[in-house]
Protein backbone atom coordinates (compact mmCIF):
# COMPACT_ATOMS: atom_id res chain seq x y z
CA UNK A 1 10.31 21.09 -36.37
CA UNK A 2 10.04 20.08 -32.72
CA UNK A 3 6.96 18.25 -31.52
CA UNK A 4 5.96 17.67 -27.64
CA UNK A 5 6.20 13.83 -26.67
CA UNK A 6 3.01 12.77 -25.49
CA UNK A 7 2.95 11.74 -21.46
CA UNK A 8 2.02 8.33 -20.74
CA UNK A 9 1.06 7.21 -17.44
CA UNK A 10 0.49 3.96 -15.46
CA UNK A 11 -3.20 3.70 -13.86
CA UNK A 12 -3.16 2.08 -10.92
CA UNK A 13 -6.22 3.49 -9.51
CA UNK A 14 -9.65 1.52 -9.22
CA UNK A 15 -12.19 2.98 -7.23
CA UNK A 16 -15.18 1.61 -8.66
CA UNK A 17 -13.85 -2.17 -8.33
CA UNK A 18 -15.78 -4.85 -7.21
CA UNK A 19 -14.41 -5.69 -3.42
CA UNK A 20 -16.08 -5.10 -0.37
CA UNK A 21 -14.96 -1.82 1.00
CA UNK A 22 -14.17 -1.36 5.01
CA UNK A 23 -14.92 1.70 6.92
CA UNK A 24 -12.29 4.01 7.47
CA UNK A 25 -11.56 2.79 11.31
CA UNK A 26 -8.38 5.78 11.35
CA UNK A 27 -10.74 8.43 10.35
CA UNK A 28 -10.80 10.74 13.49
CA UNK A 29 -7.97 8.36 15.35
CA UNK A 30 -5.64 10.22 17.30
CA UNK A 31 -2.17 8.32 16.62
CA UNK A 32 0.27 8.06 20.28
CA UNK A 33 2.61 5.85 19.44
CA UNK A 34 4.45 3.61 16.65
CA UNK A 35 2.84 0.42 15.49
CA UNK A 36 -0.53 1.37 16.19
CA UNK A 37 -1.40 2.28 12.49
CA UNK A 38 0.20 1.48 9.35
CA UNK A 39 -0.89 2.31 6.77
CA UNK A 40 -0.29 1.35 2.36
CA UNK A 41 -0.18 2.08 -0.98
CA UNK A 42 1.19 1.60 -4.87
CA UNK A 43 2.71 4.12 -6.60
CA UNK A 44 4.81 3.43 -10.05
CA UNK A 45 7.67 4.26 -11.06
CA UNK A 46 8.89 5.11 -14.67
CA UNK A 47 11.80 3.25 -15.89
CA UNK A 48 13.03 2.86 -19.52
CA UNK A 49 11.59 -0.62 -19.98
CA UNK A 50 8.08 0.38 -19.12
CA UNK A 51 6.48 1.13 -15.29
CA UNK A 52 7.86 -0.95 -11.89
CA UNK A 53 5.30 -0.84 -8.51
CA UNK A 54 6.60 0.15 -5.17
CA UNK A 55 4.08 -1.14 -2.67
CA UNK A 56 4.79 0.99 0.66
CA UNK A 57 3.64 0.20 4.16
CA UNK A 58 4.55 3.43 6.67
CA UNK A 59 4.00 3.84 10.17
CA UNK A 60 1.68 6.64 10.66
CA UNK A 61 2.84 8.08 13.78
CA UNK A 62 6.60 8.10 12.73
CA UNK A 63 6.13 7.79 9.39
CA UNK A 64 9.27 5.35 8.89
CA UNK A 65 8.56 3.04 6.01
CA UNK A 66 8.69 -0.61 7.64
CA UNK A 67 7.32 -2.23 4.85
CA UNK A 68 8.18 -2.38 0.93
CA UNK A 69 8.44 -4.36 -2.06
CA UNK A 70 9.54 -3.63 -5.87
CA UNK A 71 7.75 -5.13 -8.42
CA UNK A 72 7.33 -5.37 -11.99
CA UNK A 73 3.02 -5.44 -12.23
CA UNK A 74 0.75 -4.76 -9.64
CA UNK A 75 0.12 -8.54 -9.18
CA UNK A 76 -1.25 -8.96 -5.08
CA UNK A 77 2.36 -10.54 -4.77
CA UNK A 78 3.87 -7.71 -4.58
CA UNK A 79 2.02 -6.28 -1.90
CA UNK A 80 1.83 -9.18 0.38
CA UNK A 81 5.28 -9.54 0.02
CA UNK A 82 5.48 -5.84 1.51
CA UNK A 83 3.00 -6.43 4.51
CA UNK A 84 5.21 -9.35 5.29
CA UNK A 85 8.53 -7.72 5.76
CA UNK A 86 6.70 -4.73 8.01
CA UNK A 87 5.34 -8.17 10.22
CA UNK A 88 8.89 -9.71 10.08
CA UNK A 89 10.68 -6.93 11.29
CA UNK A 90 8.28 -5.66 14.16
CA UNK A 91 8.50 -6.23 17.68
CA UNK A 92 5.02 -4.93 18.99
CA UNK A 93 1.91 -5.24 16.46
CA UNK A 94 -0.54 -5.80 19.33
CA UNK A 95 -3.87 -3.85 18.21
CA UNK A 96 -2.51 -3.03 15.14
CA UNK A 97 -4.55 -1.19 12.32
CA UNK A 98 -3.22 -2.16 8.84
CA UNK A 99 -4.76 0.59 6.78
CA UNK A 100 -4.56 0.79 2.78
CA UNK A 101 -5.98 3.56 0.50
CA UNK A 102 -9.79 2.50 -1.00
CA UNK A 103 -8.64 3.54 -4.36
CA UNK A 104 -6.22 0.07 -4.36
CA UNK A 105 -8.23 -2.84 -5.97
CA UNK A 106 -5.55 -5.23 -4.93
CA UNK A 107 -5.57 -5.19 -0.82
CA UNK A 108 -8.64 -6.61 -0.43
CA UNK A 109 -7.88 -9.86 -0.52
CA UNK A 110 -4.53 -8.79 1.76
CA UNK A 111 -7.00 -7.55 3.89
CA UNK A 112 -9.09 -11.07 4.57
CA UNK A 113 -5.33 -13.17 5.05
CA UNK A 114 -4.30 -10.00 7.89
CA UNK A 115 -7.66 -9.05 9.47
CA UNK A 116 -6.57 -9.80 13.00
CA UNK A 117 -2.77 -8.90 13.04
């Protein structure tokens, strides 16, 4: 008798968390050039011992990923860590817009350390 395996999935989503949310300053922004907007997120990925985080940070306008970090829990670590190497490796950030999803409840706090980039 064959039976279907039930799907398990990671939630990572928190809309309804308790951090101040920011207006959406890239809302009707017209991207020209790289470094102007980057923007994040979290996704998971399955592995056999459970779930690992990949905390992205893309360039909007070329859409290169200049930012990343893998991590085993979706600790803020991870995505500081992520925002860091994008800063490291840039040579122009001047006006920058560092722009993460609402629906993450952990770059708030990433938000208050980067506000002025």
């Amino acid at each position: 008798m064959l039976t279907l395996r039930k799907k398990t999935s990671a939630r990572t989503t928190n809309s309804y968390h308790r951090f101040y949310k920011y207006n959406n300053l890239i809302k009707d922004m017209e991207v020209t050039r790289s470094n102007q907007v980057w923007v994040s997120d979290i996704t998971y990925i399955r592995t056999v011992k459970g779930f690992c985080y990949l905390a992205l940070i893309t360039d909007m306008y070329s859409r290169k990923i200049v930012g990343y970090d893998l991590s085993d829990s979706l600790e803020l670590k991870g995505c500081v860590r992520a925002l860091n190497k994008a800063i490291y490796q840039a040579k122009n950030i001047k006006q920058l817009i560092h722009h993460c999803f609402a629906s993450s409840a952990k770059m708030p706090r990433v938000r208050q350390r980067y506000t002025v980039l």
